[in-house]
Every structure is written in structure tokens, then in C-alpha cells.
C-alpha atoms as a PDB file:
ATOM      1  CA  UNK A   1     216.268 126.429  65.243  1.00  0.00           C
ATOM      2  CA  UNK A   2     214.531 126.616  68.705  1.00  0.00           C
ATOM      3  CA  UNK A   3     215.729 124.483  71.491  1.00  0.00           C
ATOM      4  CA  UNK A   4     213.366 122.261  73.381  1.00  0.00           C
ATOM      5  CA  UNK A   5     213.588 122.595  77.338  1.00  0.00           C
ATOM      6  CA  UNK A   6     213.382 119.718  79.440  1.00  0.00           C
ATOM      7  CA  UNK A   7     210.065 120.923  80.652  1.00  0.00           C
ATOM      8  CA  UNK A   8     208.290 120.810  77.520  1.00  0.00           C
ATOM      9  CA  UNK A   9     209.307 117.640  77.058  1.00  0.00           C
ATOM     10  CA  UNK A  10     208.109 116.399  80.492  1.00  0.00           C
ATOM     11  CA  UNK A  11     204.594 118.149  79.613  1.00  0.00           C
ATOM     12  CA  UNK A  12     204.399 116.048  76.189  1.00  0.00           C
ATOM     13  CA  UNK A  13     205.388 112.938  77.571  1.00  0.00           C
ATOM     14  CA  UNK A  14     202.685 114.023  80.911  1.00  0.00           C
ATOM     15  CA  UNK A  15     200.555 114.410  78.209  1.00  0.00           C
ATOM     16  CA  UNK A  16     200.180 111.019  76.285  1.00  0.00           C
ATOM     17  CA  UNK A  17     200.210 109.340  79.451  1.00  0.00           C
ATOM     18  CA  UNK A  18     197.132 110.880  80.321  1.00  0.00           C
ATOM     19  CA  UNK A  19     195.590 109.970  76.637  1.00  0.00           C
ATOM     20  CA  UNK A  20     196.819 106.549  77.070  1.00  0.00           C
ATOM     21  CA  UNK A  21     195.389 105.957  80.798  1.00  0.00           C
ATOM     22  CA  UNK A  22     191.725 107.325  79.691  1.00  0.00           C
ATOM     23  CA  UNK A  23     192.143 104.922  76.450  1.00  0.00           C
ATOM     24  CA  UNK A  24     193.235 101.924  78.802  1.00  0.00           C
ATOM     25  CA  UNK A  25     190.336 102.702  81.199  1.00  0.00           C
ATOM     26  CA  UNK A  26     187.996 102.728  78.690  1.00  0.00           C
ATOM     27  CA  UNK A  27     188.676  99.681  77.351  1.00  0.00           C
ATOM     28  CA  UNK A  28     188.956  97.928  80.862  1.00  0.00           C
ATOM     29  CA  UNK A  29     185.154  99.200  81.195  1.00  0.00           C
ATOM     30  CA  UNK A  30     183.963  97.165  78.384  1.00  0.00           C
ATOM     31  CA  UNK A  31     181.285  94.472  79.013  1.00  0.00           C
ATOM     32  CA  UNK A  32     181.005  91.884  77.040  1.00  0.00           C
ATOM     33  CA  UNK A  33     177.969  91.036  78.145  1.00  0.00           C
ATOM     34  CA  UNK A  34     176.269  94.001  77.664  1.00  0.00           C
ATOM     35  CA  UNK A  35     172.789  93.349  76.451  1.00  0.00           C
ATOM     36  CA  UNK A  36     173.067  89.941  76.617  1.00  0.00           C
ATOM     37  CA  UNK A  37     169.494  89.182  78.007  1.00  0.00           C
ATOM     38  CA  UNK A  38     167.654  92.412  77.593  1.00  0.00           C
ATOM     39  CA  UNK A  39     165.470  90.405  75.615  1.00  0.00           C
ATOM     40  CA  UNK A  40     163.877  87.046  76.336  1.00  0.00           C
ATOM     41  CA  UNK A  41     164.167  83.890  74.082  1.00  0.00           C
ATOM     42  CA  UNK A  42     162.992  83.829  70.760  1.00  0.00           C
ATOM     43  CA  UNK A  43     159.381  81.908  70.750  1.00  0.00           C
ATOM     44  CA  UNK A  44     157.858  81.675  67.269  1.00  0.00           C
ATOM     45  CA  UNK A  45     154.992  79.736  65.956  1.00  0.00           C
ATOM     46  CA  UNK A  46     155.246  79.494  62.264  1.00  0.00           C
ATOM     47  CA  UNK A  47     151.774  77.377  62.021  1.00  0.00           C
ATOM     48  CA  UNK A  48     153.304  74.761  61.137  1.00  0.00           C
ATOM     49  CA  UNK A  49     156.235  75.016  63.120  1.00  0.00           C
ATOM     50  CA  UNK A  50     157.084  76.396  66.776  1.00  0.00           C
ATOM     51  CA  UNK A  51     161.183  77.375  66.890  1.00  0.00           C
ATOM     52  CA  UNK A  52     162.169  77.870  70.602  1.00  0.00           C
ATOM     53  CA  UNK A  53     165.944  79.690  70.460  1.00  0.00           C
ATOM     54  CA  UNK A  54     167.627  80.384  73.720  1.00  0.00           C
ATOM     55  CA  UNK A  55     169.444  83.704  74.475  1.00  0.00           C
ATOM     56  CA  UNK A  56     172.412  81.959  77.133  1.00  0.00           C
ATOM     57  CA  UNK A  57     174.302  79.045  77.120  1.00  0.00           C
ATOM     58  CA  UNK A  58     176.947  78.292  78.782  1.00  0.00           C
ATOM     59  CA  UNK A  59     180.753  76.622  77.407  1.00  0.00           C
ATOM     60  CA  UNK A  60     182.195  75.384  80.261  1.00  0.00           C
ATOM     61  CA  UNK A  61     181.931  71.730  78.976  1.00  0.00           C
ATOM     62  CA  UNK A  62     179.589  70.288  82.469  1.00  0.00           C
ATOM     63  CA  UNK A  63     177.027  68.413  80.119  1.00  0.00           C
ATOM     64  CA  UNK A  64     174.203  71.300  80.819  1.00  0.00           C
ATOM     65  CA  UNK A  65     173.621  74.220  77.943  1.00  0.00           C
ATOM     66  CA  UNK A  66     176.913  73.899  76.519  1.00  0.00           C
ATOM     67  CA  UNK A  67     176.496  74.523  73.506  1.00  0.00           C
ATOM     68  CA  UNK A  68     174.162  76.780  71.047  1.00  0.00           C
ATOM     69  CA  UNK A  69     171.102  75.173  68.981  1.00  0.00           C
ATOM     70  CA  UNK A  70     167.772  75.859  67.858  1.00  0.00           C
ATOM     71  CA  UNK A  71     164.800  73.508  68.892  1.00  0.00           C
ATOM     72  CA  UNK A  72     162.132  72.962  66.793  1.00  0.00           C
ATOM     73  CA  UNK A  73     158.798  70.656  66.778  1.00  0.00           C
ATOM     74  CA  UNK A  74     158.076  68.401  63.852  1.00  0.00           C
ATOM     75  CA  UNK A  75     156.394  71.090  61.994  1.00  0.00           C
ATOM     76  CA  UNK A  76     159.950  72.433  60.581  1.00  0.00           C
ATOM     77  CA  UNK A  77     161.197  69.709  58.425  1.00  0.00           C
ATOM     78  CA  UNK A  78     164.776  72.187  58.030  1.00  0.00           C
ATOM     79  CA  UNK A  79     167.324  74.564  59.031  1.00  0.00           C
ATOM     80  CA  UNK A  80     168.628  75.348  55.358  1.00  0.00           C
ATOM     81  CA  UNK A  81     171.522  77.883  56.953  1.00  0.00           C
ATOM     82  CA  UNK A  82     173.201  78.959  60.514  1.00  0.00           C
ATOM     83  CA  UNK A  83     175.534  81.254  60.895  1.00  0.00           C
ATOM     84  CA  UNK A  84     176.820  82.744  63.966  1.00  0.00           C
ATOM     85  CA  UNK A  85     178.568  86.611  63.935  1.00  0.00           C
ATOM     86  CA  UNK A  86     180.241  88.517  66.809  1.00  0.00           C
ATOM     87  CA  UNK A  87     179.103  92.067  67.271  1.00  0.00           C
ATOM     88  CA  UNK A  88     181.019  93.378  64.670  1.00  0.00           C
ATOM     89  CA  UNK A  89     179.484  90.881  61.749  1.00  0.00           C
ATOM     90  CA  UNK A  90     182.664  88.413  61.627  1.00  0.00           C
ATOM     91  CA  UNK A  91     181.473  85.186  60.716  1.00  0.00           C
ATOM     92  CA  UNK A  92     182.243  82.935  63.552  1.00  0.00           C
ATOM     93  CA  UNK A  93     180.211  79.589  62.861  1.00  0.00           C
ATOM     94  CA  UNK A  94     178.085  78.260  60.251  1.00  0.00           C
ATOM     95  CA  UNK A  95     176.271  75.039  59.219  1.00  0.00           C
ATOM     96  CA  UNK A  96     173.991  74.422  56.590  1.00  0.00           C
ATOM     97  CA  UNK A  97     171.208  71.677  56.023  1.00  0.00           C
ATOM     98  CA  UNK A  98     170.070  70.220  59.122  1.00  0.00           C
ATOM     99  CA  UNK A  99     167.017  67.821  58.649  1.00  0.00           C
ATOM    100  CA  UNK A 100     164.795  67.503  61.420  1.00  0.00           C
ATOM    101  CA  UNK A 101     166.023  63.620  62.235  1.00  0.00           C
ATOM    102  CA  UNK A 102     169.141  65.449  63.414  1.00  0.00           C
ATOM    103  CA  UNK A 103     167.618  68.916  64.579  1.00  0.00           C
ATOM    104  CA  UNK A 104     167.964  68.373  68.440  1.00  0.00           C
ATOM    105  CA  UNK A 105     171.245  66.726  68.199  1.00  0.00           C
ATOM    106  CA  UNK A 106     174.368  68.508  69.653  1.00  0.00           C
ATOM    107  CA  UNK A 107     176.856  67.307  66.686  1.00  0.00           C
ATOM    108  CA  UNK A 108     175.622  70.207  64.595  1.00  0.00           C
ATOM    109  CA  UNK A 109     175.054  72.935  67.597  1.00  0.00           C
ATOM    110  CA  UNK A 110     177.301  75.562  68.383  1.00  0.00           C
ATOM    111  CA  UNK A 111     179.927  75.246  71.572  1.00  0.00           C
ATOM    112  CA  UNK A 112     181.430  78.699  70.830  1.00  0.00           C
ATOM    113  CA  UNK A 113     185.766  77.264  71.521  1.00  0.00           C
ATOM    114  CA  UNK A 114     187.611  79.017  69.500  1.00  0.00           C
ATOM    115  CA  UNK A 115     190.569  76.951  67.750  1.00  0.00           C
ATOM    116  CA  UNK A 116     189.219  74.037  70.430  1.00  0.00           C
ATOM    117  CA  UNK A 117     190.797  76.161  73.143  1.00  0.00           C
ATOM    118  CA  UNK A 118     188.964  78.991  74.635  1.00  0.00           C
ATOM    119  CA  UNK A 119     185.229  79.621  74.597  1.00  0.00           C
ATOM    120  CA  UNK A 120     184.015  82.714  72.835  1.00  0.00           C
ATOM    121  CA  UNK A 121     182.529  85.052  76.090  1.00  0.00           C
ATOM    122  CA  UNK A 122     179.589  87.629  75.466  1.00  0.00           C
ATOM    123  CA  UNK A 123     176.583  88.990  72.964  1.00  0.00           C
ATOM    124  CA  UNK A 124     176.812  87.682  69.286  1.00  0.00           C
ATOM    125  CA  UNK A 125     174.134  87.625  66.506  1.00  0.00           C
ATOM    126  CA  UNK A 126     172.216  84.446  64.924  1.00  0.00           C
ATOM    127  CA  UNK A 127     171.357  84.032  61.385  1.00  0.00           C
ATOM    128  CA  UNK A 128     168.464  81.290  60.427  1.00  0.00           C
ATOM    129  CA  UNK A 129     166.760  80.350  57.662  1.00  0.00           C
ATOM    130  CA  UNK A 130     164.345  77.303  58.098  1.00  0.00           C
ATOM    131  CA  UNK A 131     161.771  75.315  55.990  1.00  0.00           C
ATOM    132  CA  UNK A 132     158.381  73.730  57.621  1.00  0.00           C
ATOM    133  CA  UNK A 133     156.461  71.286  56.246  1.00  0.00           C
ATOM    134  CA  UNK A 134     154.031  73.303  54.380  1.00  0.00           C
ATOM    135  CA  UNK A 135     157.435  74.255  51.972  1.00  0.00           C
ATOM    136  CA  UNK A 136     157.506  77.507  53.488  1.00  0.00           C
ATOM    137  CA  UNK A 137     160.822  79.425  54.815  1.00  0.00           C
ATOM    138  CA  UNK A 138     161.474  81.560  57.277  1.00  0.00           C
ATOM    139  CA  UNK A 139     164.075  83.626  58.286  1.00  0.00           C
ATOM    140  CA  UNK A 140     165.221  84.437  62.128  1.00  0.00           C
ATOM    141  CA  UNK A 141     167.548  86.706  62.996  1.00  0.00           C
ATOM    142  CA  UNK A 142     168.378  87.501  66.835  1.00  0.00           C
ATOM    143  CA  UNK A 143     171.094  87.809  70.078  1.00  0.00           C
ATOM    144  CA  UNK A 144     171.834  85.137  72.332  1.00  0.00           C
ATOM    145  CA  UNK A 145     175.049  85.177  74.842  1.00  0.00           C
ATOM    146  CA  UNK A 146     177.728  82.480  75.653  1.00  0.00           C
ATOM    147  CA  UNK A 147     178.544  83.001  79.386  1.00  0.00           C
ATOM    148  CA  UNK A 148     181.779  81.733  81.069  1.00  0.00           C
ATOM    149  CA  UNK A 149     180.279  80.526  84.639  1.00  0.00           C
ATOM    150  CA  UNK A 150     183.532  80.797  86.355  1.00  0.00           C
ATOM    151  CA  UNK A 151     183.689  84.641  86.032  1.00  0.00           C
ATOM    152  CA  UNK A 152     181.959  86.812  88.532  1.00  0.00           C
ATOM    153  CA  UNK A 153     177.850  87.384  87.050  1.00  0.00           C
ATOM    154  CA  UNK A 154     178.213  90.832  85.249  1.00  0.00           C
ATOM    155  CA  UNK A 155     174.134  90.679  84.789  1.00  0.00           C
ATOM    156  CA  UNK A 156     171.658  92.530  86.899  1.00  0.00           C
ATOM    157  CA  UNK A 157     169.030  90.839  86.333  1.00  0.00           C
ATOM    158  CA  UNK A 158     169.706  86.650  85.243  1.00  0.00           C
ATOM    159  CA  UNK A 159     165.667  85.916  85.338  1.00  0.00           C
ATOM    160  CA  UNK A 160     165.187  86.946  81.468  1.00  0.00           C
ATOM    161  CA  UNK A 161     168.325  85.073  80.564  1.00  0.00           C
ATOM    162  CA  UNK A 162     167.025  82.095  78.984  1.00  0.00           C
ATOM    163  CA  UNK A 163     168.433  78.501  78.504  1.00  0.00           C
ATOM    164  CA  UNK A 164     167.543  75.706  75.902  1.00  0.00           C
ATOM    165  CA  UNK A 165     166.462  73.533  79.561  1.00  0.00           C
ATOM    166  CA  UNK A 166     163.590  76.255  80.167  1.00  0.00           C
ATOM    167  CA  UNK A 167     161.611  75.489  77.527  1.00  0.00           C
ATOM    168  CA  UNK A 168     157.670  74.386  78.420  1.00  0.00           C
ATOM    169  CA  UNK A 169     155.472  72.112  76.605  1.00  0.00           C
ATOM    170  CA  UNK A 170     154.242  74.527  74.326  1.00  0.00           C
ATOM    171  CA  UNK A 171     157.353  75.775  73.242  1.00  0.00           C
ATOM    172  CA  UNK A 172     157.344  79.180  75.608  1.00  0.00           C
ATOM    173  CA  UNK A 173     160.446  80.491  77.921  1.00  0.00           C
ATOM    174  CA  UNK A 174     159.557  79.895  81.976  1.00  0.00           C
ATOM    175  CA  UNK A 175     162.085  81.119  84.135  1.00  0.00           C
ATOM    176  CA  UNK A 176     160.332  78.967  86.643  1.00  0.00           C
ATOM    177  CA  UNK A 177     162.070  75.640  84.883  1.00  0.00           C
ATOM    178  CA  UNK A 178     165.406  75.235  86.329  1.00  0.00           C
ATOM    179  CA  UNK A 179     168.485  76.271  84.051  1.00  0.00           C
ATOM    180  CA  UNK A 180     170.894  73.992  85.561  1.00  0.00           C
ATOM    181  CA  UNK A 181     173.217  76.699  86.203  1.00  0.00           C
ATOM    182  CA  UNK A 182     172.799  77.524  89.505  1.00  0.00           C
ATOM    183  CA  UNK A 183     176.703  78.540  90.020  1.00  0.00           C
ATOM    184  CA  UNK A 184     176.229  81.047  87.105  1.00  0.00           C
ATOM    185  CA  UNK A 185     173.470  82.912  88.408  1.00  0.00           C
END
């Protein structure tokens, strides 16, 4: 049997430190937010219909985009099915037949807290299927982000971040309307 000298055994344990620093700074370097507004708010007119979905809100619970929700006009009677996913497809929310009496109201929207105690922070993916009033359905499938204000702004550009409070007349995103998050951006 061959005998192990103390300095191999300092180069192996040398060794998976080094593996396990690179690992640990790797996964310091991940950004949650990554992506998060690399595309603007979902604006589509289903004729009937116009479905205005915001890519940011914010959890932290001060009465302004709190929560997650899809606005619609009186042209879509229905949202048949929500879901919410994080980035690796695990079903985090869902909710299924909203009529459009209840549509706008918060009791049905997303607010991303986790067991009621932490918000969920970064990208995730939206599922919806809706009805108009012709009987048609659609389908809409997209990103949005839930951003924790109280954490330094990770994004390098906030103007194509999107909130459900920038919404026009006609349904389109204008960064010109105030979010109401001026300590986020």
C-alpha cells in the first residue's frame, strides 16, 4: 500500500477549495433580475378586446403596483386560467375564472409572498388564456418581474420597465405616466 504525504493531502484539500470558491462566486453573480424588462409590456388588441399586462410590479405592500394582474377593456368578458411559473416552470400561482365584473380587482391578482412572508424577487413567466365577447379565446404567454424596492436597482435601463399605473387611454405603455415608484428607480 502507498503512503500518502502530508503534501498531497494539502494539494487535494488546496484543490476543492479552489472548486468550491469559483462555485460560490458564481452563484453570488447571479441576477435575478436578469431580463426583467428587456421587453416592454404586453399591449394586445384582440378586436374585441385590448389586454394591457405589465412587466414590473412591485411587493413591498405601499398601496402602488403591489401586486400582479392583467387589465382588460370590456371587450374580454374572461380570464378562463392564470398561472404564474418561476424560471424553471414551477408553478407558483394560479387562478381560474375571472369574469370581467371582477377583472380589475386586486382580490384575484398576484402579490408574489411566498407562505405570506417573503415576496418572490426577479423574472418569472405568465400563462393566460382569455375569452372576449365575440366567444373567442386567446392565449398570452409572457415575462414580467416582481422587484423588491428596498434593494439597490440592479437594472440599467428602468424606462422600458413597465407598471400597471402607465397605462394610456388606449391601452398602450408610456413611460411618460408616472410609475409611482420613484424610490425604485
Amino acid at each position: 500500500m502507498k503512503k500518502t504525504t502530508p503534501f498531497s493531502l494539502l494539494y487535494l484539500i488546496g484543490l476543492l477549495g479552489v472548486v468550491f470558491c469559483s462555485c460560490k462566486d458564481k452563484i453570488d453573480k447571479i441576477n435575478v433580475y436578469e431580463g426583467c424588462c428587456d421587453t416592454a409590456p404586453v399591449v394586445m388588441d384582440f378586436n374585441p378586446g385590448k389586454v394591457y399586462i405589465p412587466n414590473m410590479f412591485t411587493p413591498n405592500q405601499d398601496g402602488k403596483n403591489d401586486n400582479f394582474i392583467i387589465y382588460a377593456d370590456s371587450g374580454i368578458v374572461e380570464i378562463e386560467e392564470l398561472k404564474i411559473f418561476d424560471t424553471e416552470g414551477a408553478l407558483l400561482y394560479q387562478f381560474y375564472m375571472v369574469p370581467s365584473g371582477i377583472m380589475h380587482s386586486d382580490w384575484f391578482a398576484w402579490d408574489s409572498y411566498e407562505n405570506g412572508m417573503t415576496p418572490y424577487k426577479g423574472k418569472f413567466n405568465y400563462y393566460f388564456k382569455i375569452r372576449n365577447n365575440k366567444g373567442e379565446r386567446h392565449e398570452i404567454e409572457g415575462s414580467a418581474c416582481s422587484f423588491v424596492c428596498d434593494e439597490a436597482n440592479p437594472f440599467d435601463d428602468f424606462s422600458n420597465c413597465g407598471f400597471k399605473t402607465q397605462r394610456d387611454s388606449n391601452w398602450q405603455f408610456d413611460p411618460n405616466i408616472p410609475s409611482l415608484e420613484p424610490e425604485c428607480q
